[in-house]
PDB file of N, CA and C in Angstrom:
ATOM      1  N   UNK A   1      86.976 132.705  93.672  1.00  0.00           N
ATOM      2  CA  UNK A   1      87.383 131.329  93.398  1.00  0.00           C
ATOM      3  C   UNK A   1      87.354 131.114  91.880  1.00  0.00           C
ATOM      4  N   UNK A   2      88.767 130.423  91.374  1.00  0.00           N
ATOM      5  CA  UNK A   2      88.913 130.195  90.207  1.00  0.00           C
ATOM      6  C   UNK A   2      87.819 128.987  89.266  1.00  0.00           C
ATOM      7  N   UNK A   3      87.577 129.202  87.724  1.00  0.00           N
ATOM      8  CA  UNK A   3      86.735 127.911  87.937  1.00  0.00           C
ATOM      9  C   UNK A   3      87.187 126.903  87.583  1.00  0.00           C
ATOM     10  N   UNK A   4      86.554 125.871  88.311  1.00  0.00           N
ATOM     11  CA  UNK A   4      87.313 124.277  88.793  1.00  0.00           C
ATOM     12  C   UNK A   4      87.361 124.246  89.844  1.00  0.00           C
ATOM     13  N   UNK A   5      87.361 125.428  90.812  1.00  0.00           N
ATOM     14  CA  UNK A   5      88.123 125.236  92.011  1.00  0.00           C
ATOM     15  C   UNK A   5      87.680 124.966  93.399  1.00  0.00           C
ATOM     16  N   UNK A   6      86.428 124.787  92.776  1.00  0.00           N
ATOM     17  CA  UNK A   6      84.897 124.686  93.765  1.00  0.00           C
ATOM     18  C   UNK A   6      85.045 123.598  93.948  1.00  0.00           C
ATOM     19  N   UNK A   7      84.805 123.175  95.356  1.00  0.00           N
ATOM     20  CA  UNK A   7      84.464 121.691  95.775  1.00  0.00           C
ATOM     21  C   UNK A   7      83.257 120.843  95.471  1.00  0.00           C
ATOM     22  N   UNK A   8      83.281 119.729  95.558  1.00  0.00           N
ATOM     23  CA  UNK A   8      82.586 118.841  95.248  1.00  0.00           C
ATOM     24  C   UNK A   8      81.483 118.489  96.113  1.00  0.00           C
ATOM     25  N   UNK A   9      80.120 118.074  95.646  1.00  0.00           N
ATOM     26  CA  UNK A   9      78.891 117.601  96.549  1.00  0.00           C
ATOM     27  C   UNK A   9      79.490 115.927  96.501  1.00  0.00           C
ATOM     28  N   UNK A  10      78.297 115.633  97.765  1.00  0.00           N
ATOM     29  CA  UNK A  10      78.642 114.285  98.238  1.00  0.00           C
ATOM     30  C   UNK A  10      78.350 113.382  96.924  1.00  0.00           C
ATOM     31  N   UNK A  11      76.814 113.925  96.383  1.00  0.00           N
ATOM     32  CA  UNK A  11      76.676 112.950  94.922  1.00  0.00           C
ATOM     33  C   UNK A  11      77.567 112.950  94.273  1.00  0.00           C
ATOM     34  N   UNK A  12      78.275 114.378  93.776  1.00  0.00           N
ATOM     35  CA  UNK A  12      79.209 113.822  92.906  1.00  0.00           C
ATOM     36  C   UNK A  12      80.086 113.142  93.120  1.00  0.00           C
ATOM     37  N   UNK A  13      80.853 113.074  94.674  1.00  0.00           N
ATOM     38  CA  UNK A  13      81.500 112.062  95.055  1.00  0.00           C
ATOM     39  C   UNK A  13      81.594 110.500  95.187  1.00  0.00           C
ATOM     40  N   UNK A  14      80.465 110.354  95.544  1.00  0.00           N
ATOM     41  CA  UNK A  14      79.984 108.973  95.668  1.00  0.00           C
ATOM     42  C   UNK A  14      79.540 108.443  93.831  1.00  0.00           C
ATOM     43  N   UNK A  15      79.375 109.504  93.215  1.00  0.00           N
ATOM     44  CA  UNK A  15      79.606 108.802  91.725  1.00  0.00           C
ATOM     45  C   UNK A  15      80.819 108.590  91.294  1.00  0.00           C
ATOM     46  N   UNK A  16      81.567 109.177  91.757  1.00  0.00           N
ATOM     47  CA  UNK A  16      83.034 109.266  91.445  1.00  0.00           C
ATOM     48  C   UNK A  16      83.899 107.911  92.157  1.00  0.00           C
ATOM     49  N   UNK A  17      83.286 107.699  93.128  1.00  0.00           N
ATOM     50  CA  UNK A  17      84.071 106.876  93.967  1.00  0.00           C
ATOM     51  C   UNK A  17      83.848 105.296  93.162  1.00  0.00           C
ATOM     52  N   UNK A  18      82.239 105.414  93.260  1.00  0.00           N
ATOM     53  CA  UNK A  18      81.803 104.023  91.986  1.00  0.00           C
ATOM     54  C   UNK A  18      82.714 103.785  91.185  1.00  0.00           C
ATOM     55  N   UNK A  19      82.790 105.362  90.011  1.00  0.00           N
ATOM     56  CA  UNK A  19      83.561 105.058  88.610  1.00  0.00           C
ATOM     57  C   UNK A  19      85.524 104.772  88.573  1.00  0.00           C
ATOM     58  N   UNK A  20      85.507 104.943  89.884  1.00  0.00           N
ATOM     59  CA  UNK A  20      86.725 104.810  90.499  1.00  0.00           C
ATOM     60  C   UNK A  20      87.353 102.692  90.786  1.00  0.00           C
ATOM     61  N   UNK A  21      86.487 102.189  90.476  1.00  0.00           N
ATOM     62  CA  UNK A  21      86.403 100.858  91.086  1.00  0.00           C
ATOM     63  C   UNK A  21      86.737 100.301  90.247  1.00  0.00           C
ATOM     64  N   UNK A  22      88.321  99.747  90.199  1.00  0.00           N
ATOM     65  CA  UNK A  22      89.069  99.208  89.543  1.00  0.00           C
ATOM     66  C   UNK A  22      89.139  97.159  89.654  1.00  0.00           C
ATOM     67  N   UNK A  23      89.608  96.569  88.432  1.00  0.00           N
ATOM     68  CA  UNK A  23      90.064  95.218  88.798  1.00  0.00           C
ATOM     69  C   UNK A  23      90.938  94.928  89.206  1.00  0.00           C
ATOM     70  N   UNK A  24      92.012  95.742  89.286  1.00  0.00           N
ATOM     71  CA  UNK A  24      93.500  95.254  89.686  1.00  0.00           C
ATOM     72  C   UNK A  24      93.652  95.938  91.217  1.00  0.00           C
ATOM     73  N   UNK A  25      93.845  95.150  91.992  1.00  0.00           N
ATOM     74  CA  UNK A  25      93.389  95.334  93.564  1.00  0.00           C
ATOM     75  C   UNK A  25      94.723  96.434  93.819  1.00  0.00           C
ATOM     76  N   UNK A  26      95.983  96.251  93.749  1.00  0.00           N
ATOM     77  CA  UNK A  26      96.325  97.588  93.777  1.00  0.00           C
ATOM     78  C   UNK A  26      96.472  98.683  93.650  1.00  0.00           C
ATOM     79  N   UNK A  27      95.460  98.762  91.966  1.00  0.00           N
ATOM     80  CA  UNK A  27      94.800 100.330  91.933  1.00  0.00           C
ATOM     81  C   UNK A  27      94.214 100.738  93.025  1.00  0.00           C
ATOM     82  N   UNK A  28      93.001  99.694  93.623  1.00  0.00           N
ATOM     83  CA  UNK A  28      92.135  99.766  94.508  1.00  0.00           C
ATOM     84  C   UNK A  28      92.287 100.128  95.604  1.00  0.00           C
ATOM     85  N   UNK A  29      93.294 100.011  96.142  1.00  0.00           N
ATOM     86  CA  UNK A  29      94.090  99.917  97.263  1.00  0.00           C
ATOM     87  C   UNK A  29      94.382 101.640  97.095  1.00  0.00           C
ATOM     88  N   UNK A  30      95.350 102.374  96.607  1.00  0.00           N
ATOM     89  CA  UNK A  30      95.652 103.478  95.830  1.00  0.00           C
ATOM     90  C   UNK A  30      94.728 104.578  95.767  1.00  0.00           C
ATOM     91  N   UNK A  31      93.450 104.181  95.333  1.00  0.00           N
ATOM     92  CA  UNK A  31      92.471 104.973  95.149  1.00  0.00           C
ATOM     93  C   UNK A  31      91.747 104.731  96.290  1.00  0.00           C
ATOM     94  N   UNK A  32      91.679 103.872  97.186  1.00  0.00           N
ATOM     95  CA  UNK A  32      91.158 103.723  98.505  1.00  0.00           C
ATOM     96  C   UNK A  32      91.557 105.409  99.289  1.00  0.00           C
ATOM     97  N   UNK A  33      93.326 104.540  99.038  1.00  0.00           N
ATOM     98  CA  UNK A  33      93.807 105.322 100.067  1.00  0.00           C
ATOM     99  C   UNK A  33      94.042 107.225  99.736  1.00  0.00           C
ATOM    100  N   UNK A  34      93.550 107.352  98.322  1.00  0.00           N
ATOM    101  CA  UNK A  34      93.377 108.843  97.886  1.00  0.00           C
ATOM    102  C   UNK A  34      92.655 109.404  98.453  1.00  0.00           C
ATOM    103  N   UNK A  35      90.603 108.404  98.320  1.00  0.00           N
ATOM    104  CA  UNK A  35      89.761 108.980  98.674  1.00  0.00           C
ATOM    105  C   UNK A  35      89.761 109.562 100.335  1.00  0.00           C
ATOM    106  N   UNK A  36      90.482 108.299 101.092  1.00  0.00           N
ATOM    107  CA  UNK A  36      90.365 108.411 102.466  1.00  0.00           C
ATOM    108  C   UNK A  36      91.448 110.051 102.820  1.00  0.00           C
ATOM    109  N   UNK A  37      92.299 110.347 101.650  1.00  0.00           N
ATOM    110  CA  UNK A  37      93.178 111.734 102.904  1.00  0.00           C
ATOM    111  C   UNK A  37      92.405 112.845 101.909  1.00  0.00           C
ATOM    112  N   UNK A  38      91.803 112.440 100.431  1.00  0.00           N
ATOM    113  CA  UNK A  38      91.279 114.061  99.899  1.00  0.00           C
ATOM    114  C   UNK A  38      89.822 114.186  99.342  1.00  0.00           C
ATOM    115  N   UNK A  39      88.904 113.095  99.996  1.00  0.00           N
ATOM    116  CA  UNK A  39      87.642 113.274  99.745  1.00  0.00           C
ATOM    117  C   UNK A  39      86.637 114.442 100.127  1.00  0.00           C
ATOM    118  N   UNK A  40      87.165 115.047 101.032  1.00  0.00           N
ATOM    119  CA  UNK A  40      86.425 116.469 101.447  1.00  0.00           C
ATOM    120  C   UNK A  40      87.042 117.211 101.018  1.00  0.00           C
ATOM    121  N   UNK A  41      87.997 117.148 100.198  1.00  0.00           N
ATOM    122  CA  UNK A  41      88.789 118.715  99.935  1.00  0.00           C
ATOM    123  C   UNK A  41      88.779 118.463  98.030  1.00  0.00           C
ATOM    124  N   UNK A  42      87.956 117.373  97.612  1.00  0.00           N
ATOM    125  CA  UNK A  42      88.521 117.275  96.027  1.00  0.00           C
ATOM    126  C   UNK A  42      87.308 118.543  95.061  1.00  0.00           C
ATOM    127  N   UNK A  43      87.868 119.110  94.770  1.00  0.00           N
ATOM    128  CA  UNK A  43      87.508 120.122  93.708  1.00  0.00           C
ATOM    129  C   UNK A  43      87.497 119.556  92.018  1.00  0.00           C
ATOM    130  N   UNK A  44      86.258 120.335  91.271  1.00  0.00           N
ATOM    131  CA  UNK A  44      85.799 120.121  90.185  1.00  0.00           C
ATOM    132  C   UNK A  44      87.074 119.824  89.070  1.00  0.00           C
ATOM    133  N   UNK A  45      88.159 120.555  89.309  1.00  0.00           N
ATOM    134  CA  UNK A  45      89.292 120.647  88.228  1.00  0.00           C
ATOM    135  C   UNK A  45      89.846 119.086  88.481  1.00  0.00           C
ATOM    136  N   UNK A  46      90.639 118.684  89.742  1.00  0.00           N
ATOM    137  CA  UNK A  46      91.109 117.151  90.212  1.00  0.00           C
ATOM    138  C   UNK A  46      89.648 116.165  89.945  1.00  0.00           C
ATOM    139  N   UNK A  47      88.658 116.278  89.917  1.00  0.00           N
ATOM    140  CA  UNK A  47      88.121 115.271  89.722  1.00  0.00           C
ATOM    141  C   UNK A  47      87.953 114.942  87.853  1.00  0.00           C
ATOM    142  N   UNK A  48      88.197 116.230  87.251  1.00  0.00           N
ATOM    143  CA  UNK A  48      87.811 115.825  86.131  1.00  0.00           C
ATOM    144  C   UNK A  48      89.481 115.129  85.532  1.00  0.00           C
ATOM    145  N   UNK A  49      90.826 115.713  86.449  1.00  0.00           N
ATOM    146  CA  UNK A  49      91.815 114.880  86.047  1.00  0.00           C
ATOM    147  C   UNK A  49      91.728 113.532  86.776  1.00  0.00           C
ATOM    148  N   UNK A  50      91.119 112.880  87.766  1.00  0.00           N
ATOM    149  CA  UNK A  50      90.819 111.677  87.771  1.00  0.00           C
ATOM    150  C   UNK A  50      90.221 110.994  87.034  1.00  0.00           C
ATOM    151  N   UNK A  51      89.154 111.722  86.614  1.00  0.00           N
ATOM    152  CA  UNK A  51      88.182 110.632  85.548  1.00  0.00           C
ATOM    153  C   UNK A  51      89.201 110.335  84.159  1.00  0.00           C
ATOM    154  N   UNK A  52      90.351 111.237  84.026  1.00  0.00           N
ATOM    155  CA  UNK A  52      90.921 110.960  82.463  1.00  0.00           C
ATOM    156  C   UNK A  52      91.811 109.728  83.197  1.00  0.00           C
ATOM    157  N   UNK A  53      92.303 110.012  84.021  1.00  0.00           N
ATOM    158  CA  UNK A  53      92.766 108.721  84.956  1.00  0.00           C
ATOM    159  C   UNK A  53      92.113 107.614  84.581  1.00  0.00           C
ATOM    160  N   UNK A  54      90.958 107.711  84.806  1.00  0.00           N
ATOM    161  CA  UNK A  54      89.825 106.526  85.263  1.00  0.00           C
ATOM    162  C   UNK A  54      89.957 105.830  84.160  1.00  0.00           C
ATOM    163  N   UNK A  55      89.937 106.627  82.686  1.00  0.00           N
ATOM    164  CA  UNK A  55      89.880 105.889  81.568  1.00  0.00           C
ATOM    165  C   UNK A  55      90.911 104.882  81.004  1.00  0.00           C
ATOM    166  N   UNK A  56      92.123 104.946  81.594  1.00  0.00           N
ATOM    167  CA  UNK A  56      93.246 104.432  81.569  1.00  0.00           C
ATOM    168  C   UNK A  56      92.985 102.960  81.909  1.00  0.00           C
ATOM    169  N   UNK A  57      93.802 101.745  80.941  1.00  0.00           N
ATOM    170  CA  UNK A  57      93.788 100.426  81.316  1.00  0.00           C
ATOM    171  C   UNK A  57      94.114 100.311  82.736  1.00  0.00           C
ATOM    172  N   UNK A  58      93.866  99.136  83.832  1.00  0.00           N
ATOM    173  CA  UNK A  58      94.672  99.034  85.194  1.00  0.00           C
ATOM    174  C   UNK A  58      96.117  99.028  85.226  1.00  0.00           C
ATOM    175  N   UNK A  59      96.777  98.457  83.930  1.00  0.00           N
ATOM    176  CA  UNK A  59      97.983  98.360  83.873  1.00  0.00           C
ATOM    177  C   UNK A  59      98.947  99.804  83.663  1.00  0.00           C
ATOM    178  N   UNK A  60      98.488 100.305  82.815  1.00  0.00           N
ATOM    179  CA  UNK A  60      98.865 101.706  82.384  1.00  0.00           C
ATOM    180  C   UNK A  60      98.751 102.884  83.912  1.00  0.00           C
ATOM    181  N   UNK A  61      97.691 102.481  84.521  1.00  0.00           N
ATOM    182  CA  UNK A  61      97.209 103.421  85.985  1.00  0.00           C
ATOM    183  C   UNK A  61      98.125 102.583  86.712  1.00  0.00           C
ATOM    184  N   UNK A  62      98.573 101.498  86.899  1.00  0.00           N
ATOM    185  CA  UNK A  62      99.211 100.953  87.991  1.00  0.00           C
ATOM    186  C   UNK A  62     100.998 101.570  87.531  1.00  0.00           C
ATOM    187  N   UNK A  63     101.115 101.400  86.485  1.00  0.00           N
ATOM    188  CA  UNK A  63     102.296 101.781  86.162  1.00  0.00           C
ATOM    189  C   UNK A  63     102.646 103.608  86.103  1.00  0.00           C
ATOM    190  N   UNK A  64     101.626 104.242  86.269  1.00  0.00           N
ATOM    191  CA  UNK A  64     101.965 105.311  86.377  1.00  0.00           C
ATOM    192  C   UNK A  64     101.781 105.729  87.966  1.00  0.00           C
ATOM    193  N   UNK A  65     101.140 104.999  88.744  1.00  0.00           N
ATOM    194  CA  UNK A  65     101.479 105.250  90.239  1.00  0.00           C
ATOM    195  C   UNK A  65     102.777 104.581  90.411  1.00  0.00           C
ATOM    196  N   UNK A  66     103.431 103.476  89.975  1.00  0.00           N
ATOM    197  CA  UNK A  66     104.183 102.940  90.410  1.00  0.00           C
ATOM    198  C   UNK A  66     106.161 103.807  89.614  1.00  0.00           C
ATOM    199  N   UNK A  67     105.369 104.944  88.668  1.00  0.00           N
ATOM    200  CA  UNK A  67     106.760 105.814  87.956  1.00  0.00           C
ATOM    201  C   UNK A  67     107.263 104.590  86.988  1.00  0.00           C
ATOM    202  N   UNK A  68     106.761 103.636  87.146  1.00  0.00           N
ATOM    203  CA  UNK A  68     107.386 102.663  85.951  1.00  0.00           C
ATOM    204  C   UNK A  68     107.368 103.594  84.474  1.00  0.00           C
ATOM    205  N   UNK A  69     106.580 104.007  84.341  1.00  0.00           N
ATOM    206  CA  UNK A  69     105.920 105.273  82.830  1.00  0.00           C
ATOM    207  C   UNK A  69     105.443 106.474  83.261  1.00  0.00           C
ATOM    208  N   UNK A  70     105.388 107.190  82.495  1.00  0.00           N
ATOM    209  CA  UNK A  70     105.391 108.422  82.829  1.00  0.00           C
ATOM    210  C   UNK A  70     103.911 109.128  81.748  1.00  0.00           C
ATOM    211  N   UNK A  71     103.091 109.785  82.673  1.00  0.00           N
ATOM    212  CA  UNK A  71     102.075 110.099  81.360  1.00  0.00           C
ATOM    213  C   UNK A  71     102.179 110.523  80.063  1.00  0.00           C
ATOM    214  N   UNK A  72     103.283 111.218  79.409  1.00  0.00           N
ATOM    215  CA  UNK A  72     103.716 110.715  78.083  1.00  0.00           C
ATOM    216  C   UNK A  72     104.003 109.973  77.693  1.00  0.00           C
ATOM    217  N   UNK A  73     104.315 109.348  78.311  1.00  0.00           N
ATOM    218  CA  UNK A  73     105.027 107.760  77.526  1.00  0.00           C
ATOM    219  C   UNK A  73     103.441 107.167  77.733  1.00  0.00           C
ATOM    220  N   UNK A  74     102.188 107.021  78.326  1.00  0.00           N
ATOM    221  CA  UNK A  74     101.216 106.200  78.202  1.00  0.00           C
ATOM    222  C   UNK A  74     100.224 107.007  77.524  1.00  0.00           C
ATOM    223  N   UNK A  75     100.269 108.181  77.205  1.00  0.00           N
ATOM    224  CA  UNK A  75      99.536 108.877  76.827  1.00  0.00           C
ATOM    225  C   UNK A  75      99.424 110.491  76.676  1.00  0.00           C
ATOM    226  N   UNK A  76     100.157 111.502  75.792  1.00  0.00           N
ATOM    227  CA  UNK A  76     100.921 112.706  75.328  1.00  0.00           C
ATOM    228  C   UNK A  76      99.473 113.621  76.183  1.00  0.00           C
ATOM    229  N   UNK A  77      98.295 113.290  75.344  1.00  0.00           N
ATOM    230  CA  UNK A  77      96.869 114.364  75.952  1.00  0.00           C
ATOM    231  C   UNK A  77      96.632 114.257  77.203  1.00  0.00           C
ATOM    232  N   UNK A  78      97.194 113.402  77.728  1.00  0.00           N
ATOM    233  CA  UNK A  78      97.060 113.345  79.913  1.00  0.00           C
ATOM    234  C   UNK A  78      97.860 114.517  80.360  1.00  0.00           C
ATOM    235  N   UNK A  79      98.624 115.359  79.771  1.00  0.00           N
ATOM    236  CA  UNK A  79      99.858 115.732  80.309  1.00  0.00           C
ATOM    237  C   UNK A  79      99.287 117.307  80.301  1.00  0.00           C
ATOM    238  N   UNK A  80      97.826 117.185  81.136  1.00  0.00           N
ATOM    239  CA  UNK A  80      97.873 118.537  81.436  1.00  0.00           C
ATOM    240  C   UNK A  80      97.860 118.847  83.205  1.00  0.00           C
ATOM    241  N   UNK A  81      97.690 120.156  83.487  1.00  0.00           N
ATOM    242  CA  UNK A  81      97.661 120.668  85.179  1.00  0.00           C
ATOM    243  C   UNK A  81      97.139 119.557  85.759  1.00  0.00           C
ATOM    244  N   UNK A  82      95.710 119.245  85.997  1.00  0.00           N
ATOM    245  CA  UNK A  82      94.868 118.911  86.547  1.00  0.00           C
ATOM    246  C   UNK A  82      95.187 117.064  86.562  1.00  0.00           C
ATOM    247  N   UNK A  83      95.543 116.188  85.450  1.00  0.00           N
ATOM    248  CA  UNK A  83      96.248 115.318  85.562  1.00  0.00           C
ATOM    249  C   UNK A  83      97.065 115.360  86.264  1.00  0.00           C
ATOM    250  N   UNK A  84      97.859 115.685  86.348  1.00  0.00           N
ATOM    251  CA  UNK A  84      99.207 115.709  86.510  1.00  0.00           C
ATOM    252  C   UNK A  84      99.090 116.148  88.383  1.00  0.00           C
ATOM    253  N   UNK A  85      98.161 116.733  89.198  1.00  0.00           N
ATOM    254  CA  UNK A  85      98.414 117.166  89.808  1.00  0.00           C
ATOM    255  C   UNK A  85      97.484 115.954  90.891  1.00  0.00           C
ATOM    256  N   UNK A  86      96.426 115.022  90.425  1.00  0.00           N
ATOM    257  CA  UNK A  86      95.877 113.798  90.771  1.00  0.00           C
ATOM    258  C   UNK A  86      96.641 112.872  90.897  1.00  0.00           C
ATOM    259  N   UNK A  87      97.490 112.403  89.782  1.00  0.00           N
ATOM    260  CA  UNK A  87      98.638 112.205  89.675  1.00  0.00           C
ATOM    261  C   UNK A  87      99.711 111.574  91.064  1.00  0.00           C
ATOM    262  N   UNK A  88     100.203 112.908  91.267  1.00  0.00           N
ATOM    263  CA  UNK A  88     100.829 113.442  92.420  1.00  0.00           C
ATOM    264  C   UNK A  88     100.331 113.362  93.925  1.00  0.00           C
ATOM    265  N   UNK A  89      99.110 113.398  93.762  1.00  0.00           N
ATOM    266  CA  UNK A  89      98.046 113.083  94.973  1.00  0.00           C
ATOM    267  C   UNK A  89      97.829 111.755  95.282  1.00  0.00           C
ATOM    268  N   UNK A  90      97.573 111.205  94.275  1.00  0.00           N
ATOM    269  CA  UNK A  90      97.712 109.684  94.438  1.00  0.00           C
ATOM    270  C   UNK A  90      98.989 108.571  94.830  1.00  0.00           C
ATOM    271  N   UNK A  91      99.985 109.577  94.195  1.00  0.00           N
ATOM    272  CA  UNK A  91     101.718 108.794  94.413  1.00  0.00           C
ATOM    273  C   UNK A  91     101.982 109.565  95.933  1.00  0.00           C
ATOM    274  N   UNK A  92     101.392 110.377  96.476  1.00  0.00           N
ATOM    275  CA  UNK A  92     101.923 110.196  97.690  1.00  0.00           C
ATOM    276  C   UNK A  92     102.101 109.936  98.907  1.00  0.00           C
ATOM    277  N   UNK A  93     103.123 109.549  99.643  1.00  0.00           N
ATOM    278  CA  UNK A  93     102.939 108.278 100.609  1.00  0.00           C
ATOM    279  C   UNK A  93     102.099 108.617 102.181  1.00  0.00           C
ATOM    280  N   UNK A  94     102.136 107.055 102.258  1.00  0.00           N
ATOM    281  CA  UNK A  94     101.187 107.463 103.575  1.00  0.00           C
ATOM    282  C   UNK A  94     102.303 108.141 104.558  1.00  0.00           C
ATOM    283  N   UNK A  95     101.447 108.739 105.551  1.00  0.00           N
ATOM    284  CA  UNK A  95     102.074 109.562 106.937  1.00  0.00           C
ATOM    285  C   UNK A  95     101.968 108.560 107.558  1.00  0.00           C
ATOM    286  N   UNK A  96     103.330 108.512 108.020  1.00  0.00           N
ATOM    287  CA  UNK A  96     103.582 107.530 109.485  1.00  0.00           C
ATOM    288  C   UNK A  96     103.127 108.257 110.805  1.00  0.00           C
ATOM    289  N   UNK A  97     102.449 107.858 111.673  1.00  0.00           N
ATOM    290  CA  UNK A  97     102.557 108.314 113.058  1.00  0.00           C
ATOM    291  C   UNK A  97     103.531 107.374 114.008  1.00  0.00           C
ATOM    292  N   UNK A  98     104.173 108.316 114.486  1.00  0.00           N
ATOM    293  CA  UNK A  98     105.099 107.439 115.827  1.00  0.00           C
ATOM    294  C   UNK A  98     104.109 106.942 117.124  1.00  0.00           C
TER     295      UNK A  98
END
């Protein structure tokens, strides 16, 4: 196993989930719905591109889930793997069941 690629303990999760707790209720919503499909599977590398996430105004994070901006345009040093791939995890949509 590559490193980063190790999964996460529950502490670090549940610290993560805290520092995750946004004002703008549709981040909230967003990051709800991240934790709920990849909380047992999030590894050391995605959590540390969430936390650069984390640092981001609500507006800037809402606008980059929403593709309004693009992480260069809000910020050139976000624009690595591990961003970029939280990112992607977060923009994608829920599964419908019939």
């Amino acid at each position: 196993m590559a490193a980063g690629d190790e999964l996460i303990d529950e502490r670090v999760l549940s610290k993560l989930r805290w520092r995750c707790r946004r004002g703008l209720l549709e981040n909230d919503i967003f990051i709800e719905r991240f934790f709920n499909r990849f909380a047992t599977t999030l590894t050391v590398k995605q959590v540390q591109g969430l936390n650069a996430l984390m640092d981001l105004s609500d507006a800037d994070l809402l606008d980059l889930h929403l593709g309004r901006k693009t992480l260069a345009q809000v910020d050139a040093n976000l624009v690595q793997d591990e961003v970029c791939e939280v990112l992607e995890m977060l923009k994608q949509p829920l599964e419908r069941s019939l």
